[in-house]
Structure formats: structure tokens, C-alpha cells
Protein backbone atom coordinates (compact mmCIF):
# COMPACT_ATOMS: atom_id res chain seq x y z
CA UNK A 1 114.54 111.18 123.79
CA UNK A 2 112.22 114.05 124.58
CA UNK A 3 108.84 112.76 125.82
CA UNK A 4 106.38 115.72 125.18
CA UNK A 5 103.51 113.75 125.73
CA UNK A 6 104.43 112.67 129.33
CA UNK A 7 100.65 113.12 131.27
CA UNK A 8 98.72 112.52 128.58
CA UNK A 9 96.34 109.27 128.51
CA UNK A 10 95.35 108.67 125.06
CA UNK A 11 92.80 105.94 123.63
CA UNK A 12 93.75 104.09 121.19
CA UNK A 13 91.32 104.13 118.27
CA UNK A 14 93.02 101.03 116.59
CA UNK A 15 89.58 100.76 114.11
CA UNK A 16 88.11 97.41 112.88
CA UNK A 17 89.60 96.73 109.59
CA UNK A 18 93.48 97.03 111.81
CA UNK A 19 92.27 95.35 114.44
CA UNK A 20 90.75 92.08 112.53
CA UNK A 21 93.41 92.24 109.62
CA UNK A 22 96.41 94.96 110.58
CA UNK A 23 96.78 94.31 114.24
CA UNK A 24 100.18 95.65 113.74
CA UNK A 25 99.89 98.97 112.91
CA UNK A 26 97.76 99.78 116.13
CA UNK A 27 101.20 98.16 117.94
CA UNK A 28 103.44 100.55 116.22
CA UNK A 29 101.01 102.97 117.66
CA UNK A 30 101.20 101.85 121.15
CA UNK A 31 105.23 101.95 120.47
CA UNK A 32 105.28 105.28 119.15
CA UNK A 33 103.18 107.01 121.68
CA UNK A 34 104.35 105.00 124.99
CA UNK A 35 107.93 106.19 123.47
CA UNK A 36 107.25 109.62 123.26
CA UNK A 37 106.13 109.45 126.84
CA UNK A 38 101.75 109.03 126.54
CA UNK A 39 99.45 107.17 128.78
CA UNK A 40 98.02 104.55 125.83
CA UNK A 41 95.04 102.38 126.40
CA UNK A 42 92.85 100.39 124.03
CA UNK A 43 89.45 100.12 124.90
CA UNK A 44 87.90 96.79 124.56
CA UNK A 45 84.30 97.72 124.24
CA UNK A 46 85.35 100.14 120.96
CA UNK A 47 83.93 98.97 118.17
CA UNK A 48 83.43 100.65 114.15
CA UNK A 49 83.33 103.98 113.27
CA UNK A 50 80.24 103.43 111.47
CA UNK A 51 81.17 104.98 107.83
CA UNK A 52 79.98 102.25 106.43
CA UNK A 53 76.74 102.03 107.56
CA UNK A 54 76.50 106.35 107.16
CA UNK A 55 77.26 106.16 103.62
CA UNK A 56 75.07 103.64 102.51
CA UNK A 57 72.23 104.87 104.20
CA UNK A 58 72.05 103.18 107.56
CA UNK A 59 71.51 105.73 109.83
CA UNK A 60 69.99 103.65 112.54
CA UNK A 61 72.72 101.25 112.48
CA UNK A 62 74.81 104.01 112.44
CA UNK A 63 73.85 105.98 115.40
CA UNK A 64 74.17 102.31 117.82
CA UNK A 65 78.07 103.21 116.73
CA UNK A 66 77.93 106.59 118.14
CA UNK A 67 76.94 105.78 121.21
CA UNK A 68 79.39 102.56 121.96
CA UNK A 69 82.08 105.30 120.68
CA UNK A 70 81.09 107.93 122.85
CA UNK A 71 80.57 105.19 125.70
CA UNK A 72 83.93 103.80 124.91
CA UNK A 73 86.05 106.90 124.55
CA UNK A 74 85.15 109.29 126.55
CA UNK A 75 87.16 109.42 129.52
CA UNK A 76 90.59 109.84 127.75
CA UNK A 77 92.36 113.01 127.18
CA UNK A 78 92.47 112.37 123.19
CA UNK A 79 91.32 109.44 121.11
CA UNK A 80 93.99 108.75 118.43
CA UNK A 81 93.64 106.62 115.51
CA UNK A 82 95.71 105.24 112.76
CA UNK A 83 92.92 105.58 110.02
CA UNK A 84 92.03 109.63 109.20
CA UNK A 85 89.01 107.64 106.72
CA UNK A 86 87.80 106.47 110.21
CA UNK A 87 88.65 109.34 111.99
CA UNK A 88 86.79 111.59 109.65
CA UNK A 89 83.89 110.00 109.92
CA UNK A 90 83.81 109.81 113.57
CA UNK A 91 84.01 113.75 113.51
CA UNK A 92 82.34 114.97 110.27
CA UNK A 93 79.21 112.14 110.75
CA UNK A 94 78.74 111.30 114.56
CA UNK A 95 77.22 114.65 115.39
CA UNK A 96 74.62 114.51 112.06
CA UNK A 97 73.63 110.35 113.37
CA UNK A 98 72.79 111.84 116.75
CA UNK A 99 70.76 114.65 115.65
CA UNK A 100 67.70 114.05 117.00
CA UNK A 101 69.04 112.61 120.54
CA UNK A 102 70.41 116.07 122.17
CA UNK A 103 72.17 114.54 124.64
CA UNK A 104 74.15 112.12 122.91
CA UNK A 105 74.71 114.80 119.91
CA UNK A 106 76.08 117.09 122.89
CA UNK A 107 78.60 114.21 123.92
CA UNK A 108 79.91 113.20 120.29
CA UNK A 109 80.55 116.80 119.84
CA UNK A 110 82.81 117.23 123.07
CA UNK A 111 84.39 113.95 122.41
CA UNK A 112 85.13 114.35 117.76
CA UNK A 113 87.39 117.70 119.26
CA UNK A 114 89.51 115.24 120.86
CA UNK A 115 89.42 112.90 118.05
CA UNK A 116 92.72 112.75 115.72
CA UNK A 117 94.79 110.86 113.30
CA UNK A 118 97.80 110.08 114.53
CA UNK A 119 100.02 112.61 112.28
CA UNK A 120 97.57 115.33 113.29
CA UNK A 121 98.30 114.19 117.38
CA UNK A 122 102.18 113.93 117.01
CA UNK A 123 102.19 117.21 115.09
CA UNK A 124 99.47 119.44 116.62
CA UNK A 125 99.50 118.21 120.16
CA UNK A 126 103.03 116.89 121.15
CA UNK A 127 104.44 119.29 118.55
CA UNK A 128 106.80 117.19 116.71
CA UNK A 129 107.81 116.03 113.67
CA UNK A 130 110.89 114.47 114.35
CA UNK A 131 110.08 111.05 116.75
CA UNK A 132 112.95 109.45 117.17
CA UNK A 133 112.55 107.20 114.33
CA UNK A 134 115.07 105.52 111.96
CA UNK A 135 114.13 103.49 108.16
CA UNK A 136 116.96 103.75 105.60
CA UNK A 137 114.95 102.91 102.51
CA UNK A 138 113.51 104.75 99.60
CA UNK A 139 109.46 105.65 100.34
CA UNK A 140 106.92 107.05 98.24
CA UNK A 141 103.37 108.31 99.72
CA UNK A 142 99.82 108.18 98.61
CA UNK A 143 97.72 110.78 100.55
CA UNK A 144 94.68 108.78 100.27
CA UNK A 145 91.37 110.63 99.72
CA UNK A 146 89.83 110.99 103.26
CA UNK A 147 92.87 111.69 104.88
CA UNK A 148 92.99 115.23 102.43
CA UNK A 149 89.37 115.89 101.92
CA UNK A 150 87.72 115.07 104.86
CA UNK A 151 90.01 114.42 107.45
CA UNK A 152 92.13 117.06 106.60
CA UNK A 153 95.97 116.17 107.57
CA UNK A 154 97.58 118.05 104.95
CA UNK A 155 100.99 117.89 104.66
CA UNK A 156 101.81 116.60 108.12
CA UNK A 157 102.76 112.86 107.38
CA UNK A 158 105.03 114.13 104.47
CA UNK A 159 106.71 116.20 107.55
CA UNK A 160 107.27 113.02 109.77
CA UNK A 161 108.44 110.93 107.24
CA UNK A 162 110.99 114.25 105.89
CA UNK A 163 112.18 113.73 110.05
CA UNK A 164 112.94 109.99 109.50
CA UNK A 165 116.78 109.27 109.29
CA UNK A 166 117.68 107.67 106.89
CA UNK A 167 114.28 107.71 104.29
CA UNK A 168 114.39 108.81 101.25
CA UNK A 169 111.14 110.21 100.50
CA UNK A 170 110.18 110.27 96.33
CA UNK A 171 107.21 112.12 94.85
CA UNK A 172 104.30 109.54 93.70
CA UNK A 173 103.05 110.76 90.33
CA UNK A 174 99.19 111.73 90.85
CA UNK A 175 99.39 111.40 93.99
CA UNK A 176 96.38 113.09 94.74
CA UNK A 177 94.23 110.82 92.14
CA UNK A 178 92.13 107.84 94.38
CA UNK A 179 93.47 104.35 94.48
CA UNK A 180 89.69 102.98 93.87
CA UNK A 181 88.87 101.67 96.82
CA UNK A 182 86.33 103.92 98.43
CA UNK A 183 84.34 101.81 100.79
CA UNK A 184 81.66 100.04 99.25
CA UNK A 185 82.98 101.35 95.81
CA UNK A 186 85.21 98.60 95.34
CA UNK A 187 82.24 96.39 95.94
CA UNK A 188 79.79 97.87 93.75
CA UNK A 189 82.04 99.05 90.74
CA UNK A 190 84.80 96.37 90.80
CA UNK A 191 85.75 96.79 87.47
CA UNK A 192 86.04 100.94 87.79
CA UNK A 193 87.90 100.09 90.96
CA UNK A 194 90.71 97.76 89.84
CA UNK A 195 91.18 99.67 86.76
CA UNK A 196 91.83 103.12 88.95
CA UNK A 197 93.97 100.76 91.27
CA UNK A 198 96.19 99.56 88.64
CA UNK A 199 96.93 102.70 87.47
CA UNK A 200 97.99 104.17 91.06
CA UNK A 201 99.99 100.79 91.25
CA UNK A 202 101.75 102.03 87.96
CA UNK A 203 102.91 105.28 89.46
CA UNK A 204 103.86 103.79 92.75
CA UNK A 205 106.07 101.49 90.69
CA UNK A 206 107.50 104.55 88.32
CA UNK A 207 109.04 106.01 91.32
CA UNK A 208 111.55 103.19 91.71
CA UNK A 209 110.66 103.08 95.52
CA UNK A 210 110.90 99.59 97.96
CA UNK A 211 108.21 100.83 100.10
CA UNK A 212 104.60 102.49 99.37
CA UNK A 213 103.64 104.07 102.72
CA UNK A 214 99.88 105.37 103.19
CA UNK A 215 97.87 106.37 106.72
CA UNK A 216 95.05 104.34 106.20
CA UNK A 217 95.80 100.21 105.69
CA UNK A 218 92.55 100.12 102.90
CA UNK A 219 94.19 102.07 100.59
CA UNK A 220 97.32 100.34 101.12
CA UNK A 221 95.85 96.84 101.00
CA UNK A 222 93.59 98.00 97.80
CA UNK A 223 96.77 99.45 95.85
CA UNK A 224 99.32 96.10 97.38
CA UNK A 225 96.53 93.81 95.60
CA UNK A 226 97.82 95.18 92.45
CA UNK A 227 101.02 95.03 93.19
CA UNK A 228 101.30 92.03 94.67
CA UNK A 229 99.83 90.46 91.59
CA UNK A 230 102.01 92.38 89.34
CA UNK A 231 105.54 91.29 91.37
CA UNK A 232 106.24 94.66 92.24
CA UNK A 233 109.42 94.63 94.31
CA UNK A 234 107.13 97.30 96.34
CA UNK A 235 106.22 96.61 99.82
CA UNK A 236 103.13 98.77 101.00
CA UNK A 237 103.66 100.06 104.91
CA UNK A 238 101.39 101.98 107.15
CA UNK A 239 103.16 105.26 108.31
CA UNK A 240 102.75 104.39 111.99
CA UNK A 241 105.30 101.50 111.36
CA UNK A 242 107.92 103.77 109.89
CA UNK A 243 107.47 106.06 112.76
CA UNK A 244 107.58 103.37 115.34
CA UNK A 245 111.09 101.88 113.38
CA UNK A 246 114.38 102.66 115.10
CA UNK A 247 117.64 101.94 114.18
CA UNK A 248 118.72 98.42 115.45
């Protein structure tokens, strides 16, 4: 196929929570982009984002993420991540953590321009919706929170998935409510949590789809808790995975 991002060398933001407990969806990332012709490399000095020290207060902590990020990443043409919840906060909170060191603020705010999810890099830099990707099943999506309010993807990953031969994409009821999770949310209001959780788990389930597919693996393990508990003959997927899929 087409390979519009031939020239291109792209580091891989693969995040912590993927690369301790989802080490597969930063693969399907490596698959995607080396098939669509990209330079991919993952940095082994990257380390977290840093939203969860930022949003509890932690600024400190906080800003020693900054700089390994900015230490880590850039040198690469764009930094692409399969998280927009990390990806967010890399470009809506590194510039306020370095604040009052000019010269590192300068350098997080050359570096967050090249900083995107992966549906805003296959749709906004290579230009394409349709990558070459093949899953015959029935899908439903949850946009999760940071992905539409602070990330910002909008509508792309309903546009790659539409591309997808085969998929059969169904509208989630809600979809725009929050599965619960929410960081430390889950942690400190477990009971608010699980109760929001089961009730996106209900709508997944209304839809009558096998797969729940999300762009950030929190929201997908948060909501698959519930599900899995339930016996929901739903499997929860990361959208880099469908993307990556071809037909056999």
C-alpha cells in the first residue's frame, strides 16, 4: 500500500500504564506506522507523562517528568502516542510545570507541537483514514473524556475505524458520559466510580457489539472490569490494534 509517511522518524510515546500492563498496543503501533512507511523508535530513557503527579498537586515531581520527556523526545520528527489522556497532558501541562525554568519551558513548547495521538498523526499528518486495515466484527466506541476535552481528537478515530473493511461500527448510547475512571478518581471515590462504570458497561452491552474499542487502555481496562465480571460476551480493544489488523 501507499506509504505516506516514508521519511518520517517518529518516537514512540508507548506511555507507562501500556508499557507495564498493554505492551501490545504500543506493538500495533510500531506495525501500523512501520507499515505505512515511518521511521519508529522507542526511546528507552522515556518515562510518565506526569498527569498524575500535575493533578494531584505535585508540581515538583512533575516538572523531573518534563525534562526526561523533553530529554527523551526531542530529536524525532513527531512523538506519537497511543494514549490522547497522556498526550494531553504532555501538551496542555508541560509548559505550566516549567514555568519558572525559561529554558526548559522554551523546549516543552517546541517539542508538545510535535506531540500527537495516534488518530490525530495518521489523520493530520500522513493524511489518511483508510490504513490498510481489515477486522470483520461488530465495534462500538467510547470517546473517553481526555481524548474529547482535552486532547481534542474529535471525530477522527470514528473515521479510521468507518475505513476498516469489514467493521461494523454501532453507536454506544451516552457515549460521551465518563466511564469513572479518571485518574486518581477511581481511587478516591471507588464507589462513585464503579457505579458510573457499570452503567457505561450497560450501554456497551445494549449495542449487541463483540468488541468495545477505546484510544486510551484505562478506560478500556476500567469499563472491561465490569464487564468481565458481568460475562459480557464483549471484548474491550485498543484502536491501534484494529488499525494494525489485516486480513489473514
Amino acid at each position: 500500500m501507499e506509504q505516506p509517511g516514508r521519511g518520517l522518524r517518529v518516537g514512540l510515546f508507548a506511555t507507562c500504564v501500556n508499557d507495564i500492563m498493554f505492551p501490545d498496543t504500543p506493538r500495533a503501533v510500531v506495525t501500523l506506522l512501520e507499515r505505512l512507511g515511518c521511521t519508529v523508535e522507542f526511546p528507552e530513557a522515556q518515562t510518565c507523562c506526569g498527569q498524575m503527579f500535575t493533578n494531584t498537586g505535585y508540581f515538583s515531581e512533575g516538572l523531573a517528568t518534563v525534562r526526561a520527556f523533553v530529554a527523551a523526545f526531542s530529536g524525532y520528527d513527531f512523538v506519537v502516542a497511543p494514549s490522547a489522556s497522556c498526550i494531553g497532558s504532555v501538551r496542555h501541562q508541560h509548559q505550566m510545570l516549567a514555568a519558572n525554568k525559561p529554558a526548559l519551558a522554551r523546549q516543552a513548547a517546541a517539542l508538545t507541537e510535535r506531540c500527537l495521538d495516534l488518530s490525530e498523526f495518521l489523520v493530520d499528518v500522513l493524511g489518511v483514514t483508510d490504513v490498510g486495515a481489515s477486522f470483520p466484527h461488530t465495534v462500538t466506541y467510547h470517546p473517553t473524556c481526555h481524548s474529547v476535552r482535552v486532547a481534542q481528537v474529535g471525530d477522527r478515530p470514528v473515521r479510521l475505524l468507518r475505513a476498516v473493511r469489514g467493521l461494523t461500527l454501532v453507536d454506544l448510547p451516552e457515549a460521551d458520559t465518563c466511564c469513572g475512571f479518571g485518574g486518581t478518581f477511581c481511587v478516591k471515590n471507588s464507589d462513585v466510580s464503579q457505579a458510573m462504570a457499570t452503567n457505561k458497561a450497560r450501554h456497551v452491552v445494549e449495542t449487541g457489539a463483540e468488541y468495545l474499542v477505546a484510544g486510551d487502555n484505562v478506560c478500556l481496562m476500567n469499563i472491561g472490569g465490569i464487564l468481565h465480571r458481568q460475562k459480557a460476551s464483549v471484548t474491550p480493544i485498543h484502536l491501534a490494534a484494529i488499525l494494525a489488523s489485516e486480513e489473514s
